[in-house]
N, C-alpha and C. Protein backbone atom coordinates (compact mmCIF):
# COMPACT_ATOMS: atom_id res chain seq x y z
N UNK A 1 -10.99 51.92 -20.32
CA UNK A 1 -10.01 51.25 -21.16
C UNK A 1 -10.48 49.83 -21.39
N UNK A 2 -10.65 49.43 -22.67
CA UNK A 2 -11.19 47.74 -23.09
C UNK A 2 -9.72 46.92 -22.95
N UNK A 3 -9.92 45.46 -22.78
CA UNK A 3 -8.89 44.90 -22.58
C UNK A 3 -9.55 44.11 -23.43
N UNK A 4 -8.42 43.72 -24.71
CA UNK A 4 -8.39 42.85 -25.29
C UNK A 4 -9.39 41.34 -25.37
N UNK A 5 -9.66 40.83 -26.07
CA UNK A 5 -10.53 39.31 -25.77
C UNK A 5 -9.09 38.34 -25.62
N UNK A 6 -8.31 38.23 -26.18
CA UNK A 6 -6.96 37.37 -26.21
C UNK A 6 -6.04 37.22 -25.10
N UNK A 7 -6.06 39.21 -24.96
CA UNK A 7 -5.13 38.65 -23.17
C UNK A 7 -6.05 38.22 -21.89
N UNK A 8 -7.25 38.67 -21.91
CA UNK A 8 -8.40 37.85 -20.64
C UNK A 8 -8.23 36.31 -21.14
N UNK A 9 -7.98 35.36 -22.05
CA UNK A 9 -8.39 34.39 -22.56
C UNK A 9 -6.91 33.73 -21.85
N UNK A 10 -5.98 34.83 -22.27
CA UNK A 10 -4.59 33.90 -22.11
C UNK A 10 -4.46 33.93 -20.01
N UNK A 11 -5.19 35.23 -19.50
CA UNK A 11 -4.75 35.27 -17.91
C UNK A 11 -5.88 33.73 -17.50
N UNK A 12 -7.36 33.36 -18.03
CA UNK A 12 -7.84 32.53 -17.55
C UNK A 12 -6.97 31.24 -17.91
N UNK A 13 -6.79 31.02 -19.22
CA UNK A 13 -5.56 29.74 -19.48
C UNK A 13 -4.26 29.87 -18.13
N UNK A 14 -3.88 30.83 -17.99
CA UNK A 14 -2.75 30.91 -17.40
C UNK A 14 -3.27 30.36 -15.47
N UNK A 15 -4.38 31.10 -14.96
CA UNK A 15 -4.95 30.88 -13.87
C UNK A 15 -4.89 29.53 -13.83
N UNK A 16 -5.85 28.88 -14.74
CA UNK A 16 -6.43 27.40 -14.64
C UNK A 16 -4.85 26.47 -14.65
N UNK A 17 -4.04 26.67 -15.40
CA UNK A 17 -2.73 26.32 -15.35
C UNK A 17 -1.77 26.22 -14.07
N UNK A 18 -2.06 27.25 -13.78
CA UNK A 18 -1.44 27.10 -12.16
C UNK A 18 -2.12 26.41 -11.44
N UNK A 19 -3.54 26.54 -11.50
CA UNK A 19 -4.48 26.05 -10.70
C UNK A 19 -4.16 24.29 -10.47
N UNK A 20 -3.71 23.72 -12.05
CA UNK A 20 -3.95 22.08 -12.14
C UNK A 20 -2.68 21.45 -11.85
N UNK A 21 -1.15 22.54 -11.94
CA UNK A 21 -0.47 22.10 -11.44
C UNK A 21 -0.46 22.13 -9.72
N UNK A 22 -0.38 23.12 -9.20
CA UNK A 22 -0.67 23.00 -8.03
C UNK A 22 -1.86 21.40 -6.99
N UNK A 23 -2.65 21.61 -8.18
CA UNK A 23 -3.74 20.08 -7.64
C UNK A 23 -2.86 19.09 -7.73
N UNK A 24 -2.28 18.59 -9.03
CA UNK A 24 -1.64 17.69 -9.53
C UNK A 24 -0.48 17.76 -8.45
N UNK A 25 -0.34 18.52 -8.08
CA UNK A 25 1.20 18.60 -6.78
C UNK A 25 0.91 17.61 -5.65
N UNK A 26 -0.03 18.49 -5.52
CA UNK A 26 -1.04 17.94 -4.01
C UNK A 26 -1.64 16.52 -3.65
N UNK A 27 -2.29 16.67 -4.95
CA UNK A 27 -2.67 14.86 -4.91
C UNK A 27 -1.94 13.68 -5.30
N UNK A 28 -0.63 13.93 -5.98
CA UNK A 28 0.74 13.11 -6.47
C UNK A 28 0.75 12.77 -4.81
N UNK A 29 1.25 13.93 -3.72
CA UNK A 29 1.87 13.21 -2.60
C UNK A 29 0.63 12.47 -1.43
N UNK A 30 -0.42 12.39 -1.94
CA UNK A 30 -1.81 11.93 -1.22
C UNK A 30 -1.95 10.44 -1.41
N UNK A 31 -2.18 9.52 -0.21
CA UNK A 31 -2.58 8.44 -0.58
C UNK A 31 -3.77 8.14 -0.84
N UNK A 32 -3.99 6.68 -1.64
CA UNK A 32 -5.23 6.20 -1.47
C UNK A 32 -5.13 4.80 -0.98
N UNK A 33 -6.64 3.78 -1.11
CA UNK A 33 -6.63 2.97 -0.14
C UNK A 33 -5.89 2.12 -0.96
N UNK A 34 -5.22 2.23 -2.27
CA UNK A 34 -4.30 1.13 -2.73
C UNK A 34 -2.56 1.29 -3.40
N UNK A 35 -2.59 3.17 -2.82
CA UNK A 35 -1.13 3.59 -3.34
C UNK A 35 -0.85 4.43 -1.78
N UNK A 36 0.20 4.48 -1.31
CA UNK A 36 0.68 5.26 -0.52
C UNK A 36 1.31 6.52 -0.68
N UNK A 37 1.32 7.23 0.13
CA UNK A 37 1.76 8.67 -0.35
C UNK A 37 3.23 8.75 -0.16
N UNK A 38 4.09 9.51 -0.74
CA UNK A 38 5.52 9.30 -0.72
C UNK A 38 5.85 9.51 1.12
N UNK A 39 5.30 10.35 2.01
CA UNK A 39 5.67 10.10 3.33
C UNK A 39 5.62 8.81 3.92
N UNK A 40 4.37 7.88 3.74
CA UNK A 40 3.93 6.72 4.29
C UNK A 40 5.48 6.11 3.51
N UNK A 41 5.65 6.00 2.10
CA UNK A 41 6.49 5.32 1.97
C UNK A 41 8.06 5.33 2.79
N UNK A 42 8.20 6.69 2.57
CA UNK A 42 9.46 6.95 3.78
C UNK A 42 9.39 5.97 4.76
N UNK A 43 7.83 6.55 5.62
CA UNK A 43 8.19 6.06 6.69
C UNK A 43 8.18 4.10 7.08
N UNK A 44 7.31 3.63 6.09
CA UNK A 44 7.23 2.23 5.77
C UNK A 44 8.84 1.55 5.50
N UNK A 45 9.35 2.56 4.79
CA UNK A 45 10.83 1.82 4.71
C UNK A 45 11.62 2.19 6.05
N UNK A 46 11.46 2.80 6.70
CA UNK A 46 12.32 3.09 7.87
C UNK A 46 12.00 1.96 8.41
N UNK A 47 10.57 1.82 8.91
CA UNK A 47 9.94 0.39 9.80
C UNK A 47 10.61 -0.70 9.43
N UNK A 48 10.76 -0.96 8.10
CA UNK A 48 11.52 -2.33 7.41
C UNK A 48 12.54 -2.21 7.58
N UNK A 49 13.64 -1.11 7.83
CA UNK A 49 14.83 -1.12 8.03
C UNK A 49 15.29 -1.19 9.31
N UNK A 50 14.62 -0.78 10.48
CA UNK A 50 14.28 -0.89 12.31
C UNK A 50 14.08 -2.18 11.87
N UNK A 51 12.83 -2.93 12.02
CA UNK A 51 12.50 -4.55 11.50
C UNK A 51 13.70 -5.32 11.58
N UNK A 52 13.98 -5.28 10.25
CA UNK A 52 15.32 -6.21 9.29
C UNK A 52 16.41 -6.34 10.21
N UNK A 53 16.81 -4.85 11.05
CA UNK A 53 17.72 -4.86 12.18
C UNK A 53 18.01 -5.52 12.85
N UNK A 54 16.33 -5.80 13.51
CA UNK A 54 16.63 -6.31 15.23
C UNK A 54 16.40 -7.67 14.80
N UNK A 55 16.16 -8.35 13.65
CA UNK A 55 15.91 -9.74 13.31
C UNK A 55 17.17 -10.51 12.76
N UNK A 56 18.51 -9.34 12.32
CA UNK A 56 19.72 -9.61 12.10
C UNK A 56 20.52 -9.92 13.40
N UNK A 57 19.87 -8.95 14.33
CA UNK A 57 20.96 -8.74 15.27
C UNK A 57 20.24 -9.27 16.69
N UNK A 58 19.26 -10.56 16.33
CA UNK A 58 18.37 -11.49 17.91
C UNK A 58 19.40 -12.50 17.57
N UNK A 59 19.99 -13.05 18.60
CA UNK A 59 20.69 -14.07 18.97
C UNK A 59 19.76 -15.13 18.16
N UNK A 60 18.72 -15.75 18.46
CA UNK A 60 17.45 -16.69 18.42
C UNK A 60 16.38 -16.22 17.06
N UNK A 61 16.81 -15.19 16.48
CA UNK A 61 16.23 -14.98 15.15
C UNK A 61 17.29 -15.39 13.96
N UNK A 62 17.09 -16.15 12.93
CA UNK A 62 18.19 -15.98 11.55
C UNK A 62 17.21 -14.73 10.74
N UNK A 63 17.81 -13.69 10.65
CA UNK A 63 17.52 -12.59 10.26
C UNK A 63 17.18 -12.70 8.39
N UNK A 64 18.58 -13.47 8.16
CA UNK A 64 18.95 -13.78 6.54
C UNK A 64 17.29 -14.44 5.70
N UNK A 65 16.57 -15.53 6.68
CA UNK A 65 15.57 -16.48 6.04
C UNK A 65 14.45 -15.48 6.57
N UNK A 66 14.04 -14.89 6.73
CA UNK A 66 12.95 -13.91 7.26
C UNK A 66 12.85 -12.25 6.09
N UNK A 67 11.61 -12.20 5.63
CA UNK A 67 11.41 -11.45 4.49
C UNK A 67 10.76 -10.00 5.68
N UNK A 68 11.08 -8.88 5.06
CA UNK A 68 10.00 -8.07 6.07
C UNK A 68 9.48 -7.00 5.06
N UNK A 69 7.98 -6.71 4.74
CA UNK A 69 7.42 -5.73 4.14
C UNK A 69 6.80 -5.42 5.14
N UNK A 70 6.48 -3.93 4.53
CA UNK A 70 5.86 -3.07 5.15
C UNK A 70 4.81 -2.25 4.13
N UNK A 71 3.53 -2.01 4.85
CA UNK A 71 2.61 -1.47 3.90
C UNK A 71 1.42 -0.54 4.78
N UNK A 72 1.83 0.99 4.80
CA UNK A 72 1.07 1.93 5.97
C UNK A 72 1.10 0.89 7.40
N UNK A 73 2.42 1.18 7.97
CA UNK A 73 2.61 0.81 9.07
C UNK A 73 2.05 -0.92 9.21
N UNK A 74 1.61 -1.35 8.44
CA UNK A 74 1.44 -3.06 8.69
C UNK A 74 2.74 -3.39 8.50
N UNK A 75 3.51 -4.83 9.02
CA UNK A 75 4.14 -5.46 8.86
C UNK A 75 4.23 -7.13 8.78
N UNK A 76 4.75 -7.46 7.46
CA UNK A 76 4.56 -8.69 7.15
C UNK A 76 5.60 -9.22 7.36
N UNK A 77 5.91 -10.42 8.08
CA UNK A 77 6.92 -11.32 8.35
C UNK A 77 7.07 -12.35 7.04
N UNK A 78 7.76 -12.85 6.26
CA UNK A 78 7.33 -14.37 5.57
C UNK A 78 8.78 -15.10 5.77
N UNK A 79 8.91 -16.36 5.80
CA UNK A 79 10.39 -16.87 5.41
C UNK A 79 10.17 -18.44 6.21
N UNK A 80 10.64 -19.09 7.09
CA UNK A 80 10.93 -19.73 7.37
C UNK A 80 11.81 -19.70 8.34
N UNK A 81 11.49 -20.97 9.40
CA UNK A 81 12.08 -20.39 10.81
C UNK A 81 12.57 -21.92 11.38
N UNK A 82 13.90 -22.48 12.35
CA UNK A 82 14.02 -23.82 13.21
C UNK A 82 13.30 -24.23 13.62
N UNK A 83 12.70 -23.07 14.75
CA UNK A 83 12.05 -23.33 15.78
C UNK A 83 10.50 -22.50 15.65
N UNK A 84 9.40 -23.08 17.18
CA UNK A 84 8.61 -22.12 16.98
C UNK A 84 8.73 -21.11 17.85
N UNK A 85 9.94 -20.73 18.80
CA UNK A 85 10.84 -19.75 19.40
C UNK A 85 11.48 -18.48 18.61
N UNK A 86 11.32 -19.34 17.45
CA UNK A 86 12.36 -18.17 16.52
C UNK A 86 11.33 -17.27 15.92
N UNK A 87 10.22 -18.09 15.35
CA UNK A 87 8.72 -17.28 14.88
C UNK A 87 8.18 -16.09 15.82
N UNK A 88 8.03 -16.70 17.01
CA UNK A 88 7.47 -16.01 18.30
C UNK A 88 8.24 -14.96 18.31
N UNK A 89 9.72 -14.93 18.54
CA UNK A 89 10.49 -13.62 18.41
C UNK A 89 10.52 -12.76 17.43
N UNK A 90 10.52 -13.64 16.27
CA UNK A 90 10.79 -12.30 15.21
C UNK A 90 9.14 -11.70 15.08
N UNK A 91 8.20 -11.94 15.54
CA UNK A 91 6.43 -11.37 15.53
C UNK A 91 7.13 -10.14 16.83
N UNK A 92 7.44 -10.75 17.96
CA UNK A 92 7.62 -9.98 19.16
C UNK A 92 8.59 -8.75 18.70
N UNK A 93 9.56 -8.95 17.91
CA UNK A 93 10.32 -8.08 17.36
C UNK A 93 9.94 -6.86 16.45
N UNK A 94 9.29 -7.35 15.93
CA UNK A 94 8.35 -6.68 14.88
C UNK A 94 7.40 -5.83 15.83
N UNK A 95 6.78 -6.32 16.49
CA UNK A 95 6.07 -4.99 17.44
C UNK A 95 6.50 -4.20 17.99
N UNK A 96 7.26 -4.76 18.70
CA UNK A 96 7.89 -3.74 19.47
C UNK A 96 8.26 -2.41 18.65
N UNK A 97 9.10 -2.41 17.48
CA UNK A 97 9.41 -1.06 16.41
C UNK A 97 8.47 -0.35 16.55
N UNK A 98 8.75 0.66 16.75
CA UNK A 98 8.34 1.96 16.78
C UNK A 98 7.87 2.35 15.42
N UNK A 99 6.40 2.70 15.70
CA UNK A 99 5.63 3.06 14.01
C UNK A 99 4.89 1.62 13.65
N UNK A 100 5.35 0.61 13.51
CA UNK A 100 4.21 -0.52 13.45
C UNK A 100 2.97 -0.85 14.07
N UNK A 101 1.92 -0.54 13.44
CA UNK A 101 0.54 -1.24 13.95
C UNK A 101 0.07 -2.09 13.83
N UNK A 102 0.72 -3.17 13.17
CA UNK A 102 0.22 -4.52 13.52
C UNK A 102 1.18 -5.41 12.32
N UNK A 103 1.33 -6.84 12.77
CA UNK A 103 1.95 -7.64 12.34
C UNK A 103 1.31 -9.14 11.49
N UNK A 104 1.88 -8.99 10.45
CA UNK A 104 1.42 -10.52 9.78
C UNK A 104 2.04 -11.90 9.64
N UNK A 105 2.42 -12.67 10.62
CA UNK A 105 3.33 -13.52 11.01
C UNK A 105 3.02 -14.61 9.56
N UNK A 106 3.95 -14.83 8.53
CA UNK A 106 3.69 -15.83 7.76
C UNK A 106 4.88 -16.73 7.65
N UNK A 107 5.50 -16.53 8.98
CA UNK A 107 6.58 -17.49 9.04
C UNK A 107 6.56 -19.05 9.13
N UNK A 108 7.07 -19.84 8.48
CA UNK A 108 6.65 -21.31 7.85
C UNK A 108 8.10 -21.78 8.92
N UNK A 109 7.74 -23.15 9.62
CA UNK A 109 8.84 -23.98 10.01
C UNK A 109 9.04 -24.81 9.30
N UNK A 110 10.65 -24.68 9.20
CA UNK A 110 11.25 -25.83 8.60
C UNK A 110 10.75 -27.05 8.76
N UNK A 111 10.91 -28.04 7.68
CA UNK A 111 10.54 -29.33 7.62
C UNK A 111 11.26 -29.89 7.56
């Protein structure tokens, strides 16, 4: 039995079709070294939200003047601080969270 030239033409279109969505699936949720993958992002905002927490809620931190990003588990401090007690804590704070691998203290004292 011959099979058509049109329907072999339409099952390879159809193969390759599945084929590029499926890639296109795969590599949408994949990072690279300058986009994160939608998990990292999850979990980057959780860190900032643990973070932001314990810097609201340190006696010796003002939580409000203190910025916190997060980028594949780095964490950046920026804002402005009284003391250099208050800097020291909110860095110390920042480590401690669970999921952070390292911290970028760019906290500026008041003048």
């Amino acid at each position: 039995m011959k099979t058509k030239p049109h329907i072999i033409t339409f099952r390879y279109l159809f193969v390759f079709a599945v084929a590029l969505v499926i890639s296109l699936g795969i590599n949408g949720c994949t990072s690279t070294p300058t986009k994160e993958s939608t998990g990292q992002f999850v979990d980057d905002s959780a860190i900032t939200t643990k973070v932001k927490a314990k810097l609201l809620d340190d006696p010796v931190v003002s939580g409000l003047r203190i910025s916190v990003e997060t980028y594949k588990g780095i964490v950046q401090l920026s804002g402005f601080a009284n003391s250099s007690a208050e800097i020291n804590q909110a860095e110390a704070l920042a480590q401690q969270t669970d999921g952070v691998r390292s911290v970028r203290n760019d906290i500026h004292l008041k003048k």
